[in-house]
C-alpha atoms as a PDB file:
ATOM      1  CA  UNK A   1      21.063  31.345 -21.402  1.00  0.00           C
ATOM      2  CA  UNK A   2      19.834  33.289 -24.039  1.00  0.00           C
ATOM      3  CA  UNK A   3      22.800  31.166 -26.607  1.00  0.00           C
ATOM      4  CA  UNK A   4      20.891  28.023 -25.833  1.00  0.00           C
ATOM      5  CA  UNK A   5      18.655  27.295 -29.484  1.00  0.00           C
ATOM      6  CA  UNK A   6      18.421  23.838 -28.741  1.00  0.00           C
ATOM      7  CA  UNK A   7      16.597  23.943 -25.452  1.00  0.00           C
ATOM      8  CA  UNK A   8      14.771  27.573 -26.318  1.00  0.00           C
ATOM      9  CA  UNK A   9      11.685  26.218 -23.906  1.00  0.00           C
ATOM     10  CA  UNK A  10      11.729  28.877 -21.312  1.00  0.00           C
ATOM     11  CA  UNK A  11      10.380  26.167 -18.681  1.00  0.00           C
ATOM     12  CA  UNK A  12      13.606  24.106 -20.071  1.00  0.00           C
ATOM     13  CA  UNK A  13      15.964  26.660 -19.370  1.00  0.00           C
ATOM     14  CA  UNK A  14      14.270  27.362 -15.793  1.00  0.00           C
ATOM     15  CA  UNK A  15      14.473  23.086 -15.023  1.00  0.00           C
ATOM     16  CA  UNK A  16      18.579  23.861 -15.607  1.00  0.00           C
ATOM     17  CA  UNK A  17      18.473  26.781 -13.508  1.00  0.00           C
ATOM     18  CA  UNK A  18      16.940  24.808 -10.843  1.00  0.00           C
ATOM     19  CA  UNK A  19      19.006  22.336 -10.615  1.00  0.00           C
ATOM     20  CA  UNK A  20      22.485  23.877 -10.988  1.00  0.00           C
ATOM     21  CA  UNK A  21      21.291  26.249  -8.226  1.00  0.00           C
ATOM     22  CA  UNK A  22      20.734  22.889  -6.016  1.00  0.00           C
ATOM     23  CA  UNK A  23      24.252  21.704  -7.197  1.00  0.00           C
ATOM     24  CA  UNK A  24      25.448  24.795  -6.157  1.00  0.00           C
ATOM     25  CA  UNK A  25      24.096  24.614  -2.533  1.00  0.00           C
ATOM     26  CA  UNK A  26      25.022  20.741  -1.783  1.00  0.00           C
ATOM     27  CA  UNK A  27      28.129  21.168  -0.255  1.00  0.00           C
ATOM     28  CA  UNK A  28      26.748  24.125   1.874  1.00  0.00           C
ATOM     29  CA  UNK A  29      24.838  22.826   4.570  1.00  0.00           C
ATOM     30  CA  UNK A  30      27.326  19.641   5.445  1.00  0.00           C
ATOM     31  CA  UNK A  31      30.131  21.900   5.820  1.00  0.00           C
ATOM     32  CA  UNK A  32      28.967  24.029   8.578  1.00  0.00           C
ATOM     33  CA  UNK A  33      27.561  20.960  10.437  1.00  0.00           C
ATOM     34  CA  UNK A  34      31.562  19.819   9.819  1.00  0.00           C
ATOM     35  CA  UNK A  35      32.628  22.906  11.405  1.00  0.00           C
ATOM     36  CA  UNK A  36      29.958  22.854  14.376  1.00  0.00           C
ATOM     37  CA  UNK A  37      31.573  18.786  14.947  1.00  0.00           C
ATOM     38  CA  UNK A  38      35.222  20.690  15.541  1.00  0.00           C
ATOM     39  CA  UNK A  39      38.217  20.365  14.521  1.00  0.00           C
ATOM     40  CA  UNK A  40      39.507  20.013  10.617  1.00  0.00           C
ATOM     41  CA  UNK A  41      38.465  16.377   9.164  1.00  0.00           C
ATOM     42  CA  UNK A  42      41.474  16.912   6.915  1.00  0.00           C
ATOM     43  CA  UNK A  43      43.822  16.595  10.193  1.00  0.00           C
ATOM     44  CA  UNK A  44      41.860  13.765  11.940  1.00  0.00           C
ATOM     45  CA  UNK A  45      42.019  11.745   8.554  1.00  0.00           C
ATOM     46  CA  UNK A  46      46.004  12.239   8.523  1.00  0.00           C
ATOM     47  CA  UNK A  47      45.979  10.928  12.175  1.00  0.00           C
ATOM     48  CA  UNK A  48      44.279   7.465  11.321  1.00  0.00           C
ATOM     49  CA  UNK A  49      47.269   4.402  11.150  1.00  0.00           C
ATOM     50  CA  UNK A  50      48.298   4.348   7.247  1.00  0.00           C
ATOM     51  CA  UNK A  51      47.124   0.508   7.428  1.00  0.00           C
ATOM     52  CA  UNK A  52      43.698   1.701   7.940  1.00  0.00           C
ATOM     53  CA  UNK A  53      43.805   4.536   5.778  1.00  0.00           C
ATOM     54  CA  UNK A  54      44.417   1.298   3.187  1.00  0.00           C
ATOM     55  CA  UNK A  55      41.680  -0.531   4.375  1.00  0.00           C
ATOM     56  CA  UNK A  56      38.878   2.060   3.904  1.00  0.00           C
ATOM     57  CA  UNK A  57      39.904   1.740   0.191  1.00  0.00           C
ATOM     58  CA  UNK A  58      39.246  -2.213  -0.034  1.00  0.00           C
ATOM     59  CA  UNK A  59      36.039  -2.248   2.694  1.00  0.00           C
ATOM     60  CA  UNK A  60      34.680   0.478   0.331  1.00  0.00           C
ATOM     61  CA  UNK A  61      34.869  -1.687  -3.048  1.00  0.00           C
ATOM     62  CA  UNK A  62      34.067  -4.965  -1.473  1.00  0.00           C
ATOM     63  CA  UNK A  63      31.219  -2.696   0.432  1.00  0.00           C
ATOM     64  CA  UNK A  64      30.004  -0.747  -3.141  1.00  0.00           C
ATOM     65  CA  UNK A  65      29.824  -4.413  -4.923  1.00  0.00           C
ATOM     66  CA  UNK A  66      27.597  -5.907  -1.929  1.00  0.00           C
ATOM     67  CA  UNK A  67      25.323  -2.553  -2.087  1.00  0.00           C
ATOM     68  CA  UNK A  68      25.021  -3.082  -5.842  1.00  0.00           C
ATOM     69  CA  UNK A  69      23.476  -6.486  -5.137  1.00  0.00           C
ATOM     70  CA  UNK A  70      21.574  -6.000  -1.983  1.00  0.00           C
ATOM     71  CA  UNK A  71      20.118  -2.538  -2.730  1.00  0.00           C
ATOM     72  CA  UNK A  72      17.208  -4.027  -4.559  1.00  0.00           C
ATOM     73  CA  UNK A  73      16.197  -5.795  -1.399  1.00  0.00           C
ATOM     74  CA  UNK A  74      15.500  -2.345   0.018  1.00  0.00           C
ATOM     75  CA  UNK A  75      12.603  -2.031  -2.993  1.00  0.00           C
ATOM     76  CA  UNK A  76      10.778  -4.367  -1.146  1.00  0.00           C
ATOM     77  CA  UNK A  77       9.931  -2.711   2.538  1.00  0.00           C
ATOM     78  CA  UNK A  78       7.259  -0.282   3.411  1.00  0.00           C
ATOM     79  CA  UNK A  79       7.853   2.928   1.910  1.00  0.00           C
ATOM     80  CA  UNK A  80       8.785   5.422   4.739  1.00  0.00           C
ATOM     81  CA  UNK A  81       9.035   8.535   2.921  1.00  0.00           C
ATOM     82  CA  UNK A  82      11.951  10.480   2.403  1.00  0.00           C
ATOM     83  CA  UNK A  83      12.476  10.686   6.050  1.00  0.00           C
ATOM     84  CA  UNK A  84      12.641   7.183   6.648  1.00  0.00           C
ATOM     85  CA  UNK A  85      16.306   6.885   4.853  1.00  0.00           C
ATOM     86  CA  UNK A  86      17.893   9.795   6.298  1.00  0.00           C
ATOM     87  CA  UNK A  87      16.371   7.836   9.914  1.00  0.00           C
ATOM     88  CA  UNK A  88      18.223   4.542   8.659  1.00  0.00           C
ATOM     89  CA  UNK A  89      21.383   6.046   8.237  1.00  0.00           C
ATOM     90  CA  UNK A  90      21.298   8.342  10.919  1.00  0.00           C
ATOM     91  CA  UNK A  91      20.923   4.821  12.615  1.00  0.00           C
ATOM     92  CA  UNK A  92      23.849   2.755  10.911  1.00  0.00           C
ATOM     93  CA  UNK A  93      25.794   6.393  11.697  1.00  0.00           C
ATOM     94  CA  UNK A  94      25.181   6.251  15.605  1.00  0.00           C
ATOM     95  CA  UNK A  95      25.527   2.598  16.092  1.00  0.00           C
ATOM     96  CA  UNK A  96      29.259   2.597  13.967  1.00  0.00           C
ATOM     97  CA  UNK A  97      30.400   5.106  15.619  1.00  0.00           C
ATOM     98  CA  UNK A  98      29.478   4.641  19.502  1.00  0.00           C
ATOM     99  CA  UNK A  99      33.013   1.911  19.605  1.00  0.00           C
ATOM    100  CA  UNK A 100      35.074   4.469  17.234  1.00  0.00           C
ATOM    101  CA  UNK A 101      36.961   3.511  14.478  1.00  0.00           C
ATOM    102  CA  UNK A 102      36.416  -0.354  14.460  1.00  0.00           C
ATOM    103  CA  UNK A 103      33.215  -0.518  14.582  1.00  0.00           C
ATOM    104  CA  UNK A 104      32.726   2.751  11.956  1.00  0.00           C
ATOM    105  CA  UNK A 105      34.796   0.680   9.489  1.00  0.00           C
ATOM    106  CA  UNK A 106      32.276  -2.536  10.092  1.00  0.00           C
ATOM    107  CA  UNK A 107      29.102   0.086   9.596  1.00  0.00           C
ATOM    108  CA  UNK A 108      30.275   0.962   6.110  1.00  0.00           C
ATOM    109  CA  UNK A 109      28.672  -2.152   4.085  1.00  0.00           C
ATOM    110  CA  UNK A 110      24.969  -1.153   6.145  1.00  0.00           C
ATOM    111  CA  UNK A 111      25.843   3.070   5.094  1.00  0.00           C
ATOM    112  CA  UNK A 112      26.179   2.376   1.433  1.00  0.00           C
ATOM    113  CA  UNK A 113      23.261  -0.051   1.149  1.00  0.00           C
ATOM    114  CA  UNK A 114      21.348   2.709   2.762  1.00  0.00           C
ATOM    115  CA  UNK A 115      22.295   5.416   0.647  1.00  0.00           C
ATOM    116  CA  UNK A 116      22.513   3.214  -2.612  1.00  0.00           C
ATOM    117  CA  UNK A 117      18.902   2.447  -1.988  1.00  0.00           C
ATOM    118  CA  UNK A 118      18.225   6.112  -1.881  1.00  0.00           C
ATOM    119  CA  UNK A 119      19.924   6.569  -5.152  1.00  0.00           C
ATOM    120  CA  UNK A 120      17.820   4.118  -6.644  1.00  0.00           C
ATOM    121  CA  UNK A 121      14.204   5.779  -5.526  1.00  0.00           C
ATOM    122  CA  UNK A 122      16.177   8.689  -6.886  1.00  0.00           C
ATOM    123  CA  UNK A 123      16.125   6.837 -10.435  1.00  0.00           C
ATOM    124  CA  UNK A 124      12.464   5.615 -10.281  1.00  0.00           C
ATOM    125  CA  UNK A 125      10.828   9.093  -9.316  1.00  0.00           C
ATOM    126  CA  UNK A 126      12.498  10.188 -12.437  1.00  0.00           C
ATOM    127  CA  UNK A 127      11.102   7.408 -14.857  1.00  0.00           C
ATOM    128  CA  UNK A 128      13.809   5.210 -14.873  1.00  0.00           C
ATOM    129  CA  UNK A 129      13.545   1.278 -13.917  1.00  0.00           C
ATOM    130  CA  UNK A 130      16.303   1.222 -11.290  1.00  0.00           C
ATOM    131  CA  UNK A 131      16.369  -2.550 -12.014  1.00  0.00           C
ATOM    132  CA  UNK A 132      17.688  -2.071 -15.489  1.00  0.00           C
ATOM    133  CA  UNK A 133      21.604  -2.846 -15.540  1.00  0.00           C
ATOM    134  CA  UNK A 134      22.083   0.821 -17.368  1.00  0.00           C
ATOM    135  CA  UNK A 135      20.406   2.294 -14.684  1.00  0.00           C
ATOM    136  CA  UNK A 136      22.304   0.492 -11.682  1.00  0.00           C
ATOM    137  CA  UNK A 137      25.213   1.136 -13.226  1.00  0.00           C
ATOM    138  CA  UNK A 138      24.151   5.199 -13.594  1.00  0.00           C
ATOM    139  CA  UNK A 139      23.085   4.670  -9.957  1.00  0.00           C
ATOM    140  CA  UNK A 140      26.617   3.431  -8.754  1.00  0.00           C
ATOM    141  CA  UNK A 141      27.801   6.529 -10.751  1.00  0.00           C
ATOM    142  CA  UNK A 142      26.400   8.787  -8.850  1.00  0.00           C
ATOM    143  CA  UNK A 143      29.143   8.146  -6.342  1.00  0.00           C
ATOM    144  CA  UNK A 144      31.712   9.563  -8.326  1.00  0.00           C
ATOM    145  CA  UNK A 145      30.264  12.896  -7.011  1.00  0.00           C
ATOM    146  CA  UNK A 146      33.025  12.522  -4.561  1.00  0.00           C
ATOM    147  CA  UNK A 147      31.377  13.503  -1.084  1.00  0.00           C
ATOM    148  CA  UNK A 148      30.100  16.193   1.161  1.00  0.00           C
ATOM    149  CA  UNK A 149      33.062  16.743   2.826  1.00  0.00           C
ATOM    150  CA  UNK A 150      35.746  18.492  -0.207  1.00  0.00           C
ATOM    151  CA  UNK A 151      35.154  20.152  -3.181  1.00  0.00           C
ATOM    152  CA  UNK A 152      34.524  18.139  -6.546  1.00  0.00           C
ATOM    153  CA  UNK A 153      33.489  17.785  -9.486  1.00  0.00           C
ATOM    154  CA  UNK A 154      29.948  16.783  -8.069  1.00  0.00           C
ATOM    155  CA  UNK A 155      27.362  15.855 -10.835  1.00  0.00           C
ATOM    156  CA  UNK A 156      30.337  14.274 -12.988  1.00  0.00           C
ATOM    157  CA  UNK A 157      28.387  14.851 -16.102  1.00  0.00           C
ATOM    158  CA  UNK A 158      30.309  12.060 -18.248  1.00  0.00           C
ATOM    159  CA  UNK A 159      27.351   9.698 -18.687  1.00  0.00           C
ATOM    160  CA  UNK A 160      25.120  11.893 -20.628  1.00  0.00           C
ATOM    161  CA  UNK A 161      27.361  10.920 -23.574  1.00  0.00           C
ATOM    162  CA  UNK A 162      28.010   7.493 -22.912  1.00  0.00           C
ATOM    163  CA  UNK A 163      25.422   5.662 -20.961  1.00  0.00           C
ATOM    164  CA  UNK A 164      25.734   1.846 -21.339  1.00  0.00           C
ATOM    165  CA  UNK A 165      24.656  -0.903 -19.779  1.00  0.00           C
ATOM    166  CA  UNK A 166      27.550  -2.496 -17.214  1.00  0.00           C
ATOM    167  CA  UNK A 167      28.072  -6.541 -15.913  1.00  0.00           C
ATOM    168  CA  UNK A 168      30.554  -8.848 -15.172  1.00  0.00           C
ATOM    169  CA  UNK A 169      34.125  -7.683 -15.541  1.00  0.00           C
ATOM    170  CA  UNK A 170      32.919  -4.119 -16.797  1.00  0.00           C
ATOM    171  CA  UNK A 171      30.984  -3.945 -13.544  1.00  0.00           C
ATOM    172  CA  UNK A 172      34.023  -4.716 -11.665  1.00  0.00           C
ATOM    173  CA  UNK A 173      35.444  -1.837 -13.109  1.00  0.00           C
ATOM    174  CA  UNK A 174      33.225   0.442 -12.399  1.00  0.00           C
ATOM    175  CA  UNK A 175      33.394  -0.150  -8.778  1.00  0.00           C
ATOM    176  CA  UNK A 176      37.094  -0.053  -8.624  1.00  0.00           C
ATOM    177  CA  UNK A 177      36.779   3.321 -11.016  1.00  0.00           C
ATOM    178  CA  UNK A 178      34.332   4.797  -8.310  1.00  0.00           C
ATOM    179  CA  UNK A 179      35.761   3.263  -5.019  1.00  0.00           C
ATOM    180  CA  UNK A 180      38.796   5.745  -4.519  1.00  0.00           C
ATOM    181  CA  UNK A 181      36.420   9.030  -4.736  1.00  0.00           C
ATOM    182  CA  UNK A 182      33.879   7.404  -2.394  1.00  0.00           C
ATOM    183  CA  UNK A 183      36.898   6.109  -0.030  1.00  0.00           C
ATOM    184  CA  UNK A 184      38.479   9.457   0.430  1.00  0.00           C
ATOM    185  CA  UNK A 185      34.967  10.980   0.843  1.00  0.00           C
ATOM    186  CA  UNK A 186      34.221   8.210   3.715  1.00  0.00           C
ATOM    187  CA  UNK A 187      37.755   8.308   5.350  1.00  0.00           C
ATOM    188  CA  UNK A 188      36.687  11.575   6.526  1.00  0.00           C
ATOM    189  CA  UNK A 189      33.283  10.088   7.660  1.00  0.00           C
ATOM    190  CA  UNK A 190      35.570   8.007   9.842  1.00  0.00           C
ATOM    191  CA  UNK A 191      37.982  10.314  11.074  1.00  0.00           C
ATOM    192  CA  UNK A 192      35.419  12.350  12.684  1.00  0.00           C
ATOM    193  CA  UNK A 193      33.898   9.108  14.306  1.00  0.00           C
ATOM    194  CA  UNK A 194      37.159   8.390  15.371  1.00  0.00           C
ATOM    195  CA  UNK A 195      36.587   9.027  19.569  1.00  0.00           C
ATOM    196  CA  UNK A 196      34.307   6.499  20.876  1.00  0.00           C
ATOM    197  CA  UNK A 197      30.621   7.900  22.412  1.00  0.00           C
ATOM    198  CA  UNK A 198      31.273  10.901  20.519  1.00  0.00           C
ATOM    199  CA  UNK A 199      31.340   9.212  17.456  1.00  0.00           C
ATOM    200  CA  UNK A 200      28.042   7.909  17.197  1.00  0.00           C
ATOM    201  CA  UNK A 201      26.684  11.442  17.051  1.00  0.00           C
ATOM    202  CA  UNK A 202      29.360  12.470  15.182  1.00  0.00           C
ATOM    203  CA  UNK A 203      28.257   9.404  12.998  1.00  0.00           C
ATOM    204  CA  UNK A 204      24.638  10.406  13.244  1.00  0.00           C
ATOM    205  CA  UNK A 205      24.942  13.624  11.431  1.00  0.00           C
ATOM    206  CA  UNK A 206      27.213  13.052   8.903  1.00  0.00           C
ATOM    207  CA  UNK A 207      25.369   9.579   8.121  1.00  0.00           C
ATOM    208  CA  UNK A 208      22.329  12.022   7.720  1.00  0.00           C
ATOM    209  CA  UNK A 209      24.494  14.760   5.886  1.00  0.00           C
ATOM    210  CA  UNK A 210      25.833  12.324   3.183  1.00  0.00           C
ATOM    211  CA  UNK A 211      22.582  10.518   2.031  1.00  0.00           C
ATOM    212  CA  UNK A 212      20.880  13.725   1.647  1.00  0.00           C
ATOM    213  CA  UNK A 213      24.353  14.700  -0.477  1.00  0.00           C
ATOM    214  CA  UNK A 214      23.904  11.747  -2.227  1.00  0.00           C
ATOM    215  CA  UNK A 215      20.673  11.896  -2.413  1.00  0.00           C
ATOM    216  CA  UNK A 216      21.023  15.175  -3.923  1.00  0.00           C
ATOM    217  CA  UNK A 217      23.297  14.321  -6.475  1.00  0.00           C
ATOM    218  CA  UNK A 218      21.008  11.175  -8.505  1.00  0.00           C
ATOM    219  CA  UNK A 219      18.264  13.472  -8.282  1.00  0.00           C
ATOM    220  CA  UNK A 220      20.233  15.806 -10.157  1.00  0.00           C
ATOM    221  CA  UNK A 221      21.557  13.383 -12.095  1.00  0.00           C
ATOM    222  CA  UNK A 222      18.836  11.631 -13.582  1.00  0.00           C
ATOM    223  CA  UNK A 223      16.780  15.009 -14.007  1.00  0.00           C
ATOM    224  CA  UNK A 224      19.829  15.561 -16.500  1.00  0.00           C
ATOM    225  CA  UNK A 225      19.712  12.505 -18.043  1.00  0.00           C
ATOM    226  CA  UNK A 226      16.230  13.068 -18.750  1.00  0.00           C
ATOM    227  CA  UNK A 227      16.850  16.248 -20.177  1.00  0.00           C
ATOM    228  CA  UNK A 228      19.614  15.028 -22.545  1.00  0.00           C
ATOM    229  CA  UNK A 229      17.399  12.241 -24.104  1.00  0.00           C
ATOM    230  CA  UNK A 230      14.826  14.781 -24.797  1.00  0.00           C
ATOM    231  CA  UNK A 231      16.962  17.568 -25.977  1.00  0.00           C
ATOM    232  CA  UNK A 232      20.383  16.368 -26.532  1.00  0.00           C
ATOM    233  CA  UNK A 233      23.443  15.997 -24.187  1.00  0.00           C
ATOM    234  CA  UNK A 234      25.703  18.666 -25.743  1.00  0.00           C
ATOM    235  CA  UNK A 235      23.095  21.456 -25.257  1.00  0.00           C
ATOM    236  CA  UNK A 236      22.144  20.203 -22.028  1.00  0.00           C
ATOM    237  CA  UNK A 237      25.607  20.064 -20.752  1.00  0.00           C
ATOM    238  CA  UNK A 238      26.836  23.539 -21.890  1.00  0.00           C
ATOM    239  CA  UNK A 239      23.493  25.270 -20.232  1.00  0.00           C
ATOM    240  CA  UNK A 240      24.111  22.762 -16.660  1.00  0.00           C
ATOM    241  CA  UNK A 241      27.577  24.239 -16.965  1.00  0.00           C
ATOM    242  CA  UNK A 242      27.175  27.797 -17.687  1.00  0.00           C
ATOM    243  CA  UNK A 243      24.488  27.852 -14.910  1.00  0.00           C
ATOM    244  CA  UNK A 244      25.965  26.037 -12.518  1.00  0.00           C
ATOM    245  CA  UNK A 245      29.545  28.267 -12.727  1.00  0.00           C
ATOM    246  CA  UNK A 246      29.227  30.970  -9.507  1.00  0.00           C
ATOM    247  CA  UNK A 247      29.023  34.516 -11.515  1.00  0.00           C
ATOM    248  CA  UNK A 248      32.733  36.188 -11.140  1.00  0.00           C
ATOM    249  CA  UNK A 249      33.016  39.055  -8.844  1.00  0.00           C
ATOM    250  CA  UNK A 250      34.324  42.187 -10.544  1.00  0.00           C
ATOM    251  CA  UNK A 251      36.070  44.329  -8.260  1.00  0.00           C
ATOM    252  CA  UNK A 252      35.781  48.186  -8.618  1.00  0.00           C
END
């Protein structure tokens, strides 16, 4: 860090240090509750009926742009701390997948609100007006992170260089630009809510496991984007990137 001139704050560099080191641990902690589930979610997605496998793609989009609208609603109820999401979805989670796939495929709309509405407390505790159409836009971004479930290129730094604000057709194409990496990242969801009773706590956990992902991933997010107004994005980028790179193991 010590090629950085542009952010030569020490408390600067140590803010980029944090965070990479909680980009670094994201995936951690969902993959061994995977692994305690059973079974490889690779597998059990290959096993769902192609048709559905199709479906998951179009409920997703049609699911992101209802989110994008109804999110806001959320603003409105009693603040239940940062438990009280992680409770919702655990919720939607347990009630989609207690009938198996059908009714996991139905929960998706209610699981996206929930974790869309996350995203945007994500964006106000940072100082941003989640109400402002740059910022919804940045919020629907933040599912480009892919998911909890497969490697990525999680914080999918892009926008620090090109933030604008999206509507109408542009918005449109947004959704279908971010619905494929959020599809794949769901079908899993599914596949491991696939058997009935089982399911639901199946769907419990990982409901749980992907908001705080999510979750995760805005806070990082806007923390960035905060940085790269105040400093610059190039800087900002090359020090996120440098620390968030695991050190290389040199063999003796």
């Amino acid at each position: 860090m010590d090629n950085l001139p542009a952010i030569a704050a020490p408390d600067r560099t140590a803010e980029i240090r944090a965070l990479a080191r909680r980009y670094r641990r994201a995936n951690g902690p969902v993959m061994s509750l995977v692994n305690r589930l059973g079974g490889r979610v690779e597998d059990r997605l290959a096993a769902l009926p192609e048709g559905l496998r199709g479906q998951i793609g179009a409920a997703t989009e049609r699911a992101l742009m209802a989110a994008h609208g109804l999110a806001g609603a959320g603003d409105r109820m009693p603040d239940l701390g940062r438990r009280g999401p992680v409770a919702a979805a655990m919720l939607t989670g347990a009630v989609g997948g207690a009938g198996g796939i059908a009714t996991s495929v139905a929960e998706l709309p209610v699981t996206i609100t929930v974790i869309l509405h996350a995203i945007r407390r994500a964006a106000r505790e940072a100082g941003y007006d989640p109400d402002d159409p740059a910022i919804r836009a940045e919020c629907l971004r933040v599912f480009s992170a892919g998911g909890p479930l497969a490697a990525d290129d999680g914080i999918n730094t892009s926008f620090l260089s090109a933030r604008m604000t999206v509507t109408g057709p542009a918005l449109a194409q947004l959704v279908r630009g971010v619905a494929p990496r959020l599809a794949a990242a769901l079908g899993q969801k599914l596949a491991a809510q696939a058997v009935p009773v089982m399911g639901a706590v199946a769907g419990a956990a990982l409901n749980a496991a992907f908001l705080s992902y999510y979750r995760e991933m805005a806070e990082i997010r806007f923390a960035l984007l905060r940085l790269a107004e105040q400093h610059g994005a190039e800087p900002i980028l090359a020090a996120f990137a440098e620390a968030a790179t695991p050190p290389k193991v040199t063999r003796l």
